[in-house]
Protein backbone atom coordinates (compact mmCIF):
# COMPACT_ATOMS: atom_id res chain seq x y z
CA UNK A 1 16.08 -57.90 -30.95
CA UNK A 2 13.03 -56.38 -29.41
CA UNK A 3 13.21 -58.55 -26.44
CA UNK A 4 16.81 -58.33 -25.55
CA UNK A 5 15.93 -54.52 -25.91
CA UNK A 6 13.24 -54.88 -23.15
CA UNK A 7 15.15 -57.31 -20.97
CA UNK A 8 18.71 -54.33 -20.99
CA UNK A 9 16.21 -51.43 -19.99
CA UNK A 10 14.47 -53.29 -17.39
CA UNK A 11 18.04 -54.30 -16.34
CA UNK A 12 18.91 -50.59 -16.38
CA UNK A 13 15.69 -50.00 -14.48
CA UNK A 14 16.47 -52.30 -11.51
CA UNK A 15 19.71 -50.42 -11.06
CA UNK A 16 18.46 -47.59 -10.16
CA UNK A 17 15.07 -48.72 -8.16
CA UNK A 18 15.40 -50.75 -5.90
CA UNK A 19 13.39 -52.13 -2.89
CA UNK A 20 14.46 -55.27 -0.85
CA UNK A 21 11.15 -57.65 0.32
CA UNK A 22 9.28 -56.30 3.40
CA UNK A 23 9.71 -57.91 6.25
CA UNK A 24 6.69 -58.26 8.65
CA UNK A 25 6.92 -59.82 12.09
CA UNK A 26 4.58 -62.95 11.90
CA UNK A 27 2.61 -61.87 14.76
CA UNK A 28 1.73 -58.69 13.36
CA UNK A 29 -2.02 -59.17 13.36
CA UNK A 30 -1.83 -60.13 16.73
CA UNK A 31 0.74 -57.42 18.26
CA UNK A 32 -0.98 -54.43 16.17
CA UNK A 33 -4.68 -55.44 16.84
CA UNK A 34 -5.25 -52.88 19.27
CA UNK A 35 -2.98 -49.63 17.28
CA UNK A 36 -4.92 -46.89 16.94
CA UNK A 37 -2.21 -44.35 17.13
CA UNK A 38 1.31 -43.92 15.12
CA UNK A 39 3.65 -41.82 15.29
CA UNK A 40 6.39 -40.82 12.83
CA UNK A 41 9.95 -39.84 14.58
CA UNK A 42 12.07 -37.30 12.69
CA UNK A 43 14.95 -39.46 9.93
CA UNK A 44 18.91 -40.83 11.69
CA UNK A 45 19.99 -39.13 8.36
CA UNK A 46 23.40 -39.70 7.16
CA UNK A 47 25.41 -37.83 4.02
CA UNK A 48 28.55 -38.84 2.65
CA UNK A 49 31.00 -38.15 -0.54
CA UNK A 50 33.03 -40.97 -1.92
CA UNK A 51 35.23 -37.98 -3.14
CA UNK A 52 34.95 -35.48 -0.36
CA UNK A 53 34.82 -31.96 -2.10
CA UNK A 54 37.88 -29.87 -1.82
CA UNK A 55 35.95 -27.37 0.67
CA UNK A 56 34.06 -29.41 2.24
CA UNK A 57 32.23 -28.01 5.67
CA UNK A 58 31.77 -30.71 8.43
CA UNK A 59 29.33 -28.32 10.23
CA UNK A 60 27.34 -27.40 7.00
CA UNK A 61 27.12 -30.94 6.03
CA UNK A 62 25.61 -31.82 9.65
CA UNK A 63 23.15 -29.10 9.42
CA UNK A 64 21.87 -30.20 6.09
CA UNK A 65 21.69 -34.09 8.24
CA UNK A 66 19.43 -31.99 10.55
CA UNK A 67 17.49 -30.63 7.77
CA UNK A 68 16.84 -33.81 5.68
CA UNK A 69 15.66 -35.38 9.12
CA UNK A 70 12.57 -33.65 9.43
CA UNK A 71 12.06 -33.06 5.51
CA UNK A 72 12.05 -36.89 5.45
CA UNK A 73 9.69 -36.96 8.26
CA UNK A 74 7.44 -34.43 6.97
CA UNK A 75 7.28 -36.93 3.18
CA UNK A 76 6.41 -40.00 4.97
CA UNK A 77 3.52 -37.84 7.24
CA UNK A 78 2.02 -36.38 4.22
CA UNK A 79 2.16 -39.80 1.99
CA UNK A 80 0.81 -41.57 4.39
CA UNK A 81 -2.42 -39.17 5.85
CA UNK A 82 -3.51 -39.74 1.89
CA UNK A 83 -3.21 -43.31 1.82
CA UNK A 84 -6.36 -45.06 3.01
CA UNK A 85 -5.62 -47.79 5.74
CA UNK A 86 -7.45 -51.18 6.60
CA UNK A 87 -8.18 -50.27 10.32
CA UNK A 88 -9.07 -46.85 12.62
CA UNK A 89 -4.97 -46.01 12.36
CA UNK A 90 -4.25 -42.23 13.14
CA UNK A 91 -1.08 -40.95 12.67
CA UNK A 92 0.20 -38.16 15.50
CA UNK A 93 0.67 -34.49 13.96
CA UNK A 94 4.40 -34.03 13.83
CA UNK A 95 4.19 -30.82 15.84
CA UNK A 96 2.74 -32.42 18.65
CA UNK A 97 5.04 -35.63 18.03
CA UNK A 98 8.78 -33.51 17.95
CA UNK A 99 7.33 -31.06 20.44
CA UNK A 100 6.71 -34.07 23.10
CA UNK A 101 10.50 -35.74 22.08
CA UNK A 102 12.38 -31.97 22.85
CA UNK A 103 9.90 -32.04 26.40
CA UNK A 104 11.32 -35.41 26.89
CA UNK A 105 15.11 -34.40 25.85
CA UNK A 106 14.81 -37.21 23.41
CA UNK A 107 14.84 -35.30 20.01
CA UNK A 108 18.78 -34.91 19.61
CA UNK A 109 19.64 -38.15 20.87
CA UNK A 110 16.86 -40.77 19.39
CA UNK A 111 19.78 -43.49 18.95
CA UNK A 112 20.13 -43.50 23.17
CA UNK A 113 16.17 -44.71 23.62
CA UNK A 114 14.19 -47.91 22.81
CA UNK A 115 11.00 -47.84 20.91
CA UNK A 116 9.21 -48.58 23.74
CA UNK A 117 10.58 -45.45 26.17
CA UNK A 118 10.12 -43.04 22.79
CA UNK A 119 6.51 -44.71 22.32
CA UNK A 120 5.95 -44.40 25.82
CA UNK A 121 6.89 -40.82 25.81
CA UNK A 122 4.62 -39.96 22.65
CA UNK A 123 1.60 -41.96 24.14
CA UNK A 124 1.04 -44.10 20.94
CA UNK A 125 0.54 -47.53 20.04
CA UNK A 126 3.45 -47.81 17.71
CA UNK A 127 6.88 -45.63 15.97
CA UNK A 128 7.47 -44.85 12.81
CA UNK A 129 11.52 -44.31 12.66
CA UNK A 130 13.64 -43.66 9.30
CA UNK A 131 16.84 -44.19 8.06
CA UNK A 132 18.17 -42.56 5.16
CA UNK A 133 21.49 -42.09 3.68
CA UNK A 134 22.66 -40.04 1.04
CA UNK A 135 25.95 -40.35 -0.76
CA UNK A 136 27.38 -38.24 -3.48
CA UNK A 137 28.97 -40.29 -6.12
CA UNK A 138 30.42 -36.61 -8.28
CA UNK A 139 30.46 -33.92 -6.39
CA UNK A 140 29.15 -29.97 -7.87
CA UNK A 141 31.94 -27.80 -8.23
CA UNK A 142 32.29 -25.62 -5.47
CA UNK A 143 31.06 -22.02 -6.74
CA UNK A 144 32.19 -20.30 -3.66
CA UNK A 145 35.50 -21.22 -3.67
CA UNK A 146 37.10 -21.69 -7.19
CA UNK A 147 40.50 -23.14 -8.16
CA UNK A 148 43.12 -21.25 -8.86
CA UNK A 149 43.21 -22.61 -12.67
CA UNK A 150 39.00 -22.13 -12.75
CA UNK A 151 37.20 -19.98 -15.14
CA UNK A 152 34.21 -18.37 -14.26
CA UNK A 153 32.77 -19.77 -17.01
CA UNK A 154 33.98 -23.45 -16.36
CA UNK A 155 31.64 -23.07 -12.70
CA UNK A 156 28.93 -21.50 -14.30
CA UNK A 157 28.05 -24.66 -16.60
CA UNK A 158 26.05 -27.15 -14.81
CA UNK A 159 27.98 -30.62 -13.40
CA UNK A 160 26.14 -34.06 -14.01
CA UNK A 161 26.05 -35.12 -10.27
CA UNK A 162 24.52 -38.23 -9.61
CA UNK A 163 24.01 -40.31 -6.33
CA UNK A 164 22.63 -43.33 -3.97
CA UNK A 165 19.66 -42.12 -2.04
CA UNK A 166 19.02 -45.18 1.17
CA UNK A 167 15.64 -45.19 2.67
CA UNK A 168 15.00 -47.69 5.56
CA UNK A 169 11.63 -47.95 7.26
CA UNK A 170 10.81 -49.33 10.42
CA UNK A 171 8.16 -49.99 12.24
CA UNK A 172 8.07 -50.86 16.09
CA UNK A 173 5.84 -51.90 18.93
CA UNK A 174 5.31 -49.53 21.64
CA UNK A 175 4.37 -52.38 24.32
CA UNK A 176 7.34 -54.69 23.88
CA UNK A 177 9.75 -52.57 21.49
CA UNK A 178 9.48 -55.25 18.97
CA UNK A 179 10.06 -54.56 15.19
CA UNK A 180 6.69 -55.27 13.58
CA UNK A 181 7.84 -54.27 9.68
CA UNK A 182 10.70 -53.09 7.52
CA UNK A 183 11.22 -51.71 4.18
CA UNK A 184 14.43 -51.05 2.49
CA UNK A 185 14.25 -49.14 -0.88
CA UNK A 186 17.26 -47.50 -2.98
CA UNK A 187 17.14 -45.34 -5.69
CA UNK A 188 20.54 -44.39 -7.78
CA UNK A 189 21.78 -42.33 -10.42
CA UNK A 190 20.12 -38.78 -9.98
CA UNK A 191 20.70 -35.25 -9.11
CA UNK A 192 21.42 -35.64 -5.44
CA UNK A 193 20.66 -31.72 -5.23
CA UNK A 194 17.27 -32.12 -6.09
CA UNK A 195 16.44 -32.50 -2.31
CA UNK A 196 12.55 -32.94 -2.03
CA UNK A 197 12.48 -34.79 -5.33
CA UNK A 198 14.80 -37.52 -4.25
CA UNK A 199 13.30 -38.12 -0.49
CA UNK A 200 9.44 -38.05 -2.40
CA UNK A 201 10.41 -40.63 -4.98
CA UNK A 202 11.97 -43.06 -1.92
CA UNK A 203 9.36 -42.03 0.49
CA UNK A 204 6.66 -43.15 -1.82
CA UNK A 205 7.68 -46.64 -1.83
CA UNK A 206 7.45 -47.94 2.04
CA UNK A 207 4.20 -45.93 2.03
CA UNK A 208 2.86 -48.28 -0.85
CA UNK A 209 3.89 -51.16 1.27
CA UNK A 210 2.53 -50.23 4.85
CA UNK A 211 1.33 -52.64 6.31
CA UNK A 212 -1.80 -50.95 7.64
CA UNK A 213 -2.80 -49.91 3.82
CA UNK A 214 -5.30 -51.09 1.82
């Protein structure tokens, strides 16, 4: 009984943590022997509803894309200045990094570049680019807006949202463009709304696995 209790909650677990195996280019020692620099590009960040709320706001919803890209950013900077790494790796202060891609009229258009021109921009030895997609499975009633039928009361009480947060790392030469490492991790079944609490627990995870870490 004890055991088939163990075995359902680390079931349970695996549903809602989960990380696919790293992949790491096989010439990785060789390609990254001379990186001394890194730098971390602000998230492609994508958020979507698989029941779109009645008033939902296509330019509010990109904003908040905007605003997750360089909160996501910002997570994956901070984890990984406090991780200790096997070489002399830096990583380039984000100022400096998204103040050099709006110089180059690359920071609103990422997707239109190769790792190699953005690298080449930055003056580093390798990128640092995120992907990460959030999708509301229950969306919060809308408080702004109520129903005709609503109470006040009804859309004061709290909703049990939950969600699928998608984080995908990569990591990319700046001499030939080529992907050196990637890390896919999902996490499911939480408050979607708790913003910086979601992209920390996801964040955390490539940063344990970098390959530069000790």
């Amino acid at each position: 009984m004890k055991r088939l209790l163990l075995l359902a909650i680390a079931t349970a677990f695996g549903t809602l943590c989960y990380a696919q195996k790293p992949y790491t280019n096989p010439n990785f020692k060789q390609l990254s022997s001379q990186h001394k620099l890194i730098a971390i590009l602000p998230a492609d960040v994508k958020i979507t509803y698989k029941a779109q709320p009645r008033y939902f706001d296509y330019e509010a919803n990109r904003d908040k894309e905007n605003e997750l890209a360089y909160k996501v950013q910002s997570a994956l900077y901070t984890f990984l200045l406090e991780r200790e790494m096997k070489s002399a790796i830096g990583f380039q202060d984000l100022e400096k990094t998204n103040l050099l891609l709006k110089r180059a009229g690359m920071i609103d258009s990422l997707k239109s570049f190769s790792k190699d021109e953005i690298a080449k921009a930055l003056g580093v030895d390798a990128v640092v680019s995120e992907n990460y997609e959030l999708e509301h499975f229950n969306a919060r009633p809308d408080r702004t807006n109520p129903g005709p039928t609503e109470r006040p009361s009804a859309l004061a009480a709290p909703a049990n949202v939950t969600g699928s947060a998608t984080l995908t790392v990569l990591l990319n030469d700046s001499t030939t463009g080529n992907l050196l490492w990637r890390f896919y991790t999902n996490d499911r079944d939480f408050d979607v709304f708790s913003t910086m609490d979601t992209i920390e627990r996801v964040a955390k995870k490539p940063v344990k696995n970098f390959p530069y870490a000790k």
